[in-house]
Structures are given as C-alpha cells and as structure tokens.
N, C-alpha and C. Protein backbone atom coordinates (compact mmCIF):
# COMPACT_ATOMS: atom_id res chain seq x y z
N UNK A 1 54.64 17.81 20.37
CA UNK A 1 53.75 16.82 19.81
C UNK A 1 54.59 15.75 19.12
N UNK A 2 54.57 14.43 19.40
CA UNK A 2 55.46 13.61 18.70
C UNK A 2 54.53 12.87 17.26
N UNK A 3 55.50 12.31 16.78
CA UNK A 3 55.29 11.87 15.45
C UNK A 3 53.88 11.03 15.34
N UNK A 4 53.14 10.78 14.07
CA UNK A 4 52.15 10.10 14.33
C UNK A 4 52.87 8.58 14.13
N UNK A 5 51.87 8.04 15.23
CA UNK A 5 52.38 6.30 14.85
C UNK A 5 51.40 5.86 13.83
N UNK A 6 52.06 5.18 13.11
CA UNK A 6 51.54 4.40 11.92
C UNK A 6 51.80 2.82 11.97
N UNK A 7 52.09 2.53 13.00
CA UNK A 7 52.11 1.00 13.04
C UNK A 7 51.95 0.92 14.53
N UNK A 8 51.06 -0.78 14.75
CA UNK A 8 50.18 -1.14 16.43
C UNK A 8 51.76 -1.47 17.16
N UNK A 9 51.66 -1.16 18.22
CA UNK A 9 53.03 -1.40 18.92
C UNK A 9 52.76 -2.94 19.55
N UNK A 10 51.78 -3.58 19.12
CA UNK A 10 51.91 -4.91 19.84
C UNK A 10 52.26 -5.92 18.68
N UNK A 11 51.67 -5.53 16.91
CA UNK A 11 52.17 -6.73 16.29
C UNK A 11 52.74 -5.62 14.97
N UNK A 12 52.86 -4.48 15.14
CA UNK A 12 53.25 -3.81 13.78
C UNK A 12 52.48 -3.63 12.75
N UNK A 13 51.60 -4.23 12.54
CA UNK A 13 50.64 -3.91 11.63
C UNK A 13 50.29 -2.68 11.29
N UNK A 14 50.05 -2.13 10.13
CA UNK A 14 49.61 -0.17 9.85
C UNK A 14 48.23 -0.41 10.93
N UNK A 15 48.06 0.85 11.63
CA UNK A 15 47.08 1.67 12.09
C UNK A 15 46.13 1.75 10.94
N UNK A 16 44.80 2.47 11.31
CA UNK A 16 44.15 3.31 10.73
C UNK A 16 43.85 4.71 11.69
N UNK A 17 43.39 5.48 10.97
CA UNK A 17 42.84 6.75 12.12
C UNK A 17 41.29 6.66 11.54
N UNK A 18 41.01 6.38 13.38
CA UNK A 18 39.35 6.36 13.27
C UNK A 18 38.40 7.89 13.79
N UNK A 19 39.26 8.90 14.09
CA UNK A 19 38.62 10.30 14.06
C UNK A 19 39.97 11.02 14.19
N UNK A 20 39.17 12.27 14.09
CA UNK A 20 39.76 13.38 13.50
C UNK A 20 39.16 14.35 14.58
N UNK A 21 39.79 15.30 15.30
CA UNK A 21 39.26 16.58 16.38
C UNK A 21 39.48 17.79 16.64
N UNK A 22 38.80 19.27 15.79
CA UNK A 22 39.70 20.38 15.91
C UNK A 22 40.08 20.56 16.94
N UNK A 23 41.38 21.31 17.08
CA UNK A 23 41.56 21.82 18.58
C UNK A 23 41.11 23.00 19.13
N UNK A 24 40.27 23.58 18.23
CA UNK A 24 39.74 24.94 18.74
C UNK A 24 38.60 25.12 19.18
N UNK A 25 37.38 24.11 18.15
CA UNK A 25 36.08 23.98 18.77
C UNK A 25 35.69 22.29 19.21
N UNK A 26 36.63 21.60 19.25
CA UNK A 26 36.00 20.83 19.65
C UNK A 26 35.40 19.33 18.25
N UNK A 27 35.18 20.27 17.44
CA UNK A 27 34.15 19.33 16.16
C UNK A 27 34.95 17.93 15.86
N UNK A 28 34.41 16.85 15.89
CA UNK A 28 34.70 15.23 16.21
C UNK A 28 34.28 14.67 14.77
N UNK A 29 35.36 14.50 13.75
CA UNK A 29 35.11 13.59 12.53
C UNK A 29 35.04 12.27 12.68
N UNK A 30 34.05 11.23 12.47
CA UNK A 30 34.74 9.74 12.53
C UNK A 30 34.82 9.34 11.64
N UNK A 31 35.72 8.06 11.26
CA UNK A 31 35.07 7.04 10.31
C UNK A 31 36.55 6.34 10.05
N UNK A 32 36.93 5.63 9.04
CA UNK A 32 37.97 5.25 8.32
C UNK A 32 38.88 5.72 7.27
N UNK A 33 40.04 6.04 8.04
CA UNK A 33 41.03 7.24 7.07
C UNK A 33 42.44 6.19 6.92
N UNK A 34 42.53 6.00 5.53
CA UNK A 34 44.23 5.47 5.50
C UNK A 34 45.07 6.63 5.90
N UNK A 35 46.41 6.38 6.54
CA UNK A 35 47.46 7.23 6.66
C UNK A 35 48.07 7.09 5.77
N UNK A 36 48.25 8.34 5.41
CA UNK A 36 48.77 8.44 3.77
C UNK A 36 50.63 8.21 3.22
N UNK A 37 51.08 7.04 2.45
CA UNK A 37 52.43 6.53 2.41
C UNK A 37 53.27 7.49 3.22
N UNK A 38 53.52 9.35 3.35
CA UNK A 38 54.75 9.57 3.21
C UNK A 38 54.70 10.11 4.62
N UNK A 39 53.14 9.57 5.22
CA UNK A 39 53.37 9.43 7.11
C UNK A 39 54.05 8.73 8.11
N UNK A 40 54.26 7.38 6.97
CA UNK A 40 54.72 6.17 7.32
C UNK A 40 56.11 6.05 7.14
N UNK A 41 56.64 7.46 6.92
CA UNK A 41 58.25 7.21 6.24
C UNK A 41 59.42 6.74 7.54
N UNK A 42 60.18 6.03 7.92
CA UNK A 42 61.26 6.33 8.87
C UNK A 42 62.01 7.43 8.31
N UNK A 43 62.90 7.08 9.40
CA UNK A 43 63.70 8.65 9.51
C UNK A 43 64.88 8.86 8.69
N UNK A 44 65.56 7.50 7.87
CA UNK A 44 66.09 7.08 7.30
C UNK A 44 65.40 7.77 5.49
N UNK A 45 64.27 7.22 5.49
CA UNK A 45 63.54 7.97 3.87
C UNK A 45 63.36 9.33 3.93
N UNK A 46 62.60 9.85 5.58
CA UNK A 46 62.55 11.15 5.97
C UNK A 46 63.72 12.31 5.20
N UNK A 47 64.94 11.90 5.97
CA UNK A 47 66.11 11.99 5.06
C UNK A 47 66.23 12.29 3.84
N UNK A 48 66.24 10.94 3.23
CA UNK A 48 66.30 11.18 2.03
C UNK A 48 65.42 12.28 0.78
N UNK A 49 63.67 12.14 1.60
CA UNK A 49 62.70 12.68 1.00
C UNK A 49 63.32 14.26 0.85
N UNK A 50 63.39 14.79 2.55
CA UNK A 50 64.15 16.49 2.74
C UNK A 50 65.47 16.71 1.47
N UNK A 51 66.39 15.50 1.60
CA UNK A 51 67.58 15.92 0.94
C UNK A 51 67.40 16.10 -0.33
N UNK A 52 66.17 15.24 -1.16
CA UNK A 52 66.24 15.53 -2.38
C UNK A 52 65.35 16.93 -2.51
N UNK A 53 64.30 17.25 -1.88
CA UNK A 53 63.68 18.51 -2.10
C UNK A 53 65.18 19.56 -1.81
N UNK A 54 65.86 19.56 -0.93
CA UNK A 54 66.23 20.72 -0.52
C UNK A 54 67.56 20.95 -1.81
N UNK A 55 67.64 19.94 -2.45
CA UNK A 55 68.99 20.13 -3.84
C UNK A 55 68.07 19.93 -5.00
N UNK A 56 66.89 19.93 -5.52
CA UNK A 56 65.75 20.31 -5.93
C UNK A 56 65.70 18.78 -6.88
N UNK A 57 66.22 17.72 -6.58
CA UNK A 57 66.00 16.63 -7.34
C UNK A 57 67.16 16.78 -7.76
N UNK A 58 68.37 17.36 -7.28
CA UNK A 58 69.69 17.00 -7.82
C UNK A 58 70.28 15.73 -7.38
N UNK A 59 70.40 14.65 -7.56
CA UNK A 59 70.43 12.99 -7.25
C UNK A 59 72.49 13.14 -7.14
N UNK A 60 72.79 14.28 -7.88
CA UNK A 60 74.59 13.76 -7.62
C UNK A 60 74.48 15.18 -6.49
N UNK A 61 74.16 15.72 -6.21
CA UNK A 61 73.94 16.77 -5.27
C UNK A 61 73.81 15.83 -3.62
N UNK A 62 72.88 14.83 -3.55
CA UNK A 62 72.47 13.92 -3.07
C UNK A 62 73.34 13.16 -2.72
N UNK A 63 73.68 12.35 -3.53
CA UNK A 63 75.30 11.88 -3.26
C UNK A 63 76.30 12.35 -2.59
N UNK A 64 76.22 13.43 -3.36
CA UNK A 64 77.60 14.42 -2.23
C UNK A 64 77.14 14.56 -0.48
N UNK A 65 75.82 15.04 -0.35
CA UNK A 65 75.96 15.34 0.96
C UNK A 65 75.25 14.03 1.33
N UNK A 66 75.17 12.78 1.18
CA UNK A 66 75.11 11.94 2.07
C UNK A 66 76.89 11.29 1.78
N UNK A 67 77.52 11.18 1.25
CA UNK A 67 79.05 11.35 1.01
C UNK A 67 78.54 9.60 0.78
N UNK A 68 78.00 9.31 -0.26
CA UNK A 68 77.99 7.77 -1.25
C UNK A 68 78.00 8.39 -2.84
N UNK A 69 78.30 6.96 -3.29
CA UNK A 69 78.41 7.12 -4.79
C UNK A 69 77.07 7.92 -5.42
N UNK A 70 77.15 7.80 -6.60
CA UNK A 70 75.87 8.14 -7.53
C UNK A 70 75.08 7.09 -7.51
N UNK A 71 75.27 5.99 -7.89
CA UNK A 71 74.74 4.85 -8.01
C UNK A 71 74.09 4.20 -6.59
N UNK A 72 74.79 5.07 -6.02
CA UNK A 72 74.39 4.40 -4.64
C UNK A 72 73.18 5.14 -3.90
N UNK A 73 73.13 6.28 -4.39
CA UNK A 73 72.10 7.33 -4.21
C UNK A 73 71.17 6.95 -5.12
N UNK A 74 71.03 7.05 -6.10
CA UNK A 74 70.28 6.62 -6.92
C UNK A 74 69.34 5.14 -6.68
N UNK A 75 69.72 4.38 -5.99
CA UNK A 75 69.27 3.14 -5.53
C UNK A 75 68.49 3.44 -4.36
N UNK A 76 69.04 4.24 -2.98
CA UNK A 76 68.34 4.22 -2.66
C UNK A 76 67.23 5.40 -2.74
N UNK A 77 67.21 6.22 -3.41
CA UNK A 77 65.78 7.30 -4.17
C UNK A 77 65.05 6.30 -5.03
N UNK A 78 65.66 5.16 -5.25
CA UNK A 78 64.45 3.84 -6.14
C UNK A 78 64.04 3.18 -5.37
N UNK A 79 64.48 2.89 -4.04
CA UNK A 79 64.23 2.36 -2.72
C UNK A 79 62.97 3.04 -2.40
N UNK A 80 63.14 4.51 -1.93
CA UNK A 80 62.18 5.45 -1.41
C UNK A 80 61.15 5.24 -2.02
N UNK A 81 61.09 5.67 -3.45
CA UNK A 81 60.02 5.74 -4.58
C UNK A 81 59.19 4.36 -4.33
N UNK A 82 59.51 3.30 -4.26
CA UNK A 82 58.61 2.03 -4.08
C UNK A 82 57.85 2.25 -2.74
N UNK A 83 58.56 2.50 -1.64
CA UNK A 83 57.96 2.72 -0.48
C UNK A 83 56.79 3.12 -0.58
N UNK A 84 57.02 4.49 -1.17
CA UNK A 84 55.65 5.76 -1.08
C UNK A 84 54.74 5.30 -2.57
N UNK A 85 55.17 3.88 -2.80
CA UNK A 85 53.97 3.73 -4.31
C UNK A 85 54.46 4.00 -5.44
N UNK A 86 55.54 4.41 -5.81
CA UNK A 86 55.89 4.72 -6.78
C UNK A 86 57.06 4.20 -7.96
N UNK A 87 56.08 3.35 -8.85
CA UNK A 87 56.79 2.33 -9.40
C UNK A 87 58.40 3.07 -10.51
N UNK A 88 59.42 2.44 -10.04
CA UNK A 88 60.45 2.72 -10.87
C UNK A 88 60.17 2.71 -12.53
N UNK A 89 61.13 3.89 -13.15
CA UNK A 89 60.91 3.69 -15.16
C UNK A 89 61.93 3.06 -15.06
N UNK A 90 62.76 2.07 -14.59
CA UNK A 90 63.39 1.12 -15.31
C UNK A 90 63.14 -0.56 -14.41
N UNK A 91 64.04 -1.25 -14.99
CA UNK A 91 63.84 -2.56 -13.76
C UNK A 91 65.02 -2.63 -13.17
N UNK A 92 64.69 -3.28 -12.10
CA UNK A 92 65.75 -3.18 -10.64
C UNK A 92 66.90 -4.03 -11.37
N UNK A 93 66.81 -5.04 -11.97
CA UNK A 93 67.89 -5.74 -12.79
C UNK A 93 68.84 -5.45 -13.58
N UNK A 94 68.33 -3.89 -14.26
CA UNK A 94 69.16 -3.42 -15.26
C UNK A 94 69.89 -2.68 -14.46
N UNK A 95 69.29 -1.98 -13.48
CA UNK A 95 70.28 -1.18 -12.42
C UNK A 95 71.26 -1.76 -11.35
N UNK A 96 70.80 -3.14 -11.11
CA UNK A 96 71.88 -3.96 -10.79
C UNK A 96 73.06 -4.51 -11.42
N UNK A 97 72.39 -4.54 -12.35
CA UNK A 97 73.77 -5.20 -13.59
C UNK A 97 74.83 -3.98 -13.76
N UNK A 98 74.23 -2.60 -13.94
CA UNK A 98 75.38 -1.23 -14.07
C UNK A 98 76.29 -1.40 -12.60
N UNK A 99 75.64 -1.52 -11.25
CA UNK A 99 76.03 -1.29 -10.28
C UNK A 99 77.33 -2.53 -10.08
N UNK A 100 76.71 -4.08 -10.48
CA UNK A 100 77.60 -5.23 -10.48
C UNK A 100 79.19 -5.01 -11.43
N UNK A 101 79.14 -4.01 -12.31
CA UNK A 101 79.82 -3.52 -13.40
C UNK A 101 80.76 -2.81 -12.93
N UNK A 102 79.78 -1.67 -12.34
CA UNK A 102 80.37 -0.54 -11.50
C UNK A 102 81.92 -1.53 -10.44
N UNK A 103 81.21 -2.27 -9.53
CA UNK A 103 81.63 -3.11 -8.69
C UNK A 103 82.88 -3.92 -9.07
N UNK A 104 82.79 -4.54 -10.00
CA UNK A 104 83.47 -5.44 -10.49
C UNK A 104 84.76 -4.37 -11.36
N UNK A 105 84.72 -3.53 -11.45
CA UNK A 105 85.69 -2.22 -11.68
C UNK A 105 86.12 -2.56 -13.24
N UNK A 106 84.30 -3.17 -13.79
CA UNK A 106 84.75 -2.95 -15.48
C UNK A 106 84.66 -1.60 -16.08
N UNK A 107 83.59 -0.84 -15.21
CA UNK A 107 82.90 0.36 -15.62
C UNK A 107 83.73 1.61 -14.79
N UNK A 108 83.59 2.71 -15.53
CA UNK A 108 84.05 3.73 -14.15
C UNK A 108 82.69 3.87 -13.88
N UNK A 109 82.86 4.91 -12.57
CA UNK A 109 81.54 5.31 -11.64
C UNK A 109 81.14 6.27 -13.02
N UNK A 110 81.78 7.34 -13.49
CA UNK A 110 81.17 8.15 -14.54
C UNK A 110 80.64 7.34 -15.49
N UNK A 111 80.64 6.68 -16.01
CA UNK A 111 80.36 5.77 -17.09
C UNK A 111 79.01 5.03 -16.53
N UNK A 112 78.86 4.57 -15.26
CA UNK A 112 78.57 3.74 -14.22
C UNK A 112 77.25 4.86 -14.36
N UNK A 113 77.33 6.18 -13.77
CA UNK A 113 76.42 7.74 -13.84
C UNK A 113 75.69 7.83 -14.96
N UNK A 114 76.97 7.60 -16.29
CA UNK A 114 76.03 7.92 -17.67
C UNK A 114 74.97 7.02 -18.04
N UNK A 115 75.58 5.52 -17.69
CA UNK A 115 73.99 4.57 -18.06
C UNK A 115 72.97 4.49 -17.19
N UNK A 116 72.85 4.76 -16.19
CA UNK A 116 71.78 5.28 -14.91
C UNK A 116 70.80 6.10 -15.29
N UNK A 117 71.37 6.85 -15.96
CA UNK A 117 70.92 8.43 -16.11
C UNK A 117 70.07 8.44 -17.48
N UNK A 118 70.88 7.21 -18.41
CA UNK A 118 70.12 6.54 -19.97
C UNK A 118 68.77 5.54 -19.59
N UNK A 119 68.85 4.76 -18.58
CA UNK A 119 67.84 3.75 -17.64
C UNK A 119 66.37 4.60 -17.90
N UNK A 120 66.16 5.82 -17.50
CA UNK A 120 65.07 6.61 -17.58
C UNK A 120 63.60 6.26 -19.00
C-alpha cells in the first residue's frame, strides 16, 4: 500500500479526503476530512520525527546520528515543529544570532549548546 498523497499532482495544492471505506464490510463514510499535519510530512521530517522518538527527545543524541552540530539539529526540530503547527518558545532571531556567533567562531559550539538550551 503506498503512502497517502496529500497534495493534487496537477497544481500541489493539499487534498482533502472525501470518504472513508472499511475493508471488511464494505461500510462507506463521506463527507470532508482534513489530513492531519504529520500525514503531510516528507521523508526528510519523517526522519527527523522517527529519530527524535527513537532517542526519546534526546536533540544531542539527534545530532550525533544525523552526524550535524547541535545547533544544527536543533534548527531543524524548530523547522519540523512549525510544519506540524507547532509554534517555537523562543524567536527564530535569537536562535540565529547564537548560530551567527557559533559561525563567526566567537562562541564555542558548547557554549553555542548552553544558550540554545537557556532559549526555552
């Protein structure tokens, strides 16, 4: 069975699902159903969504096995979170400015980790 599509293959636009059909008896739901954000994930958030369940929300755990920084993990799990609705506790600005820091090699990455982690 392949994945559900969530977007029209002629202009991209989200789908809706207009019924619903057991496979055992038959019984035919209709009407108007949103597909719910974390149907719509690529395979790219997919990813990410599995990796953080499977290190239980360990974000430097995360890091390690996608082999990027902290900061860099962390960005994109703030990435994900908007996707699926879910507004960030800090602003994207303040986490840019640590990362520009990070970058600019005023900050170490640990240091870079500790104010990320204060952002909350």
């Amino acid at each position: 069975m392949g994945k559900l599509p969530t977007r029209c293959p002629a202009c991209g636009s989200k789908l809706r699902i207009k019924a619903l059909e057991c496979t055992s008896c038959k019984t035919r739901v209709e009407g108007n159903f949103d597909i719910q954000p974390l149907c719509d994930l690529d395979d790219e958030d997919m990813e990410m969504l599995f990796l953080f369940l499977k290190t239980r929300g360990n974000l430097s755990e995360v890091s390690k096995r996608l082999g990027v920084s902290y900061p860099t993990a962390r960005l994109r799990f703030e990435e994900f979170l908007k996707k699926v609705g879910i507004e960030p506790t800090f602003s994207q600005d303040e986490l840019m400015g640590i990362l520009d820091l990070l970058e600019k090699g005023e900050i170490t990455a640990d240091e870079a980790e500790k104010r990320i982690k204060n952002l909350k």
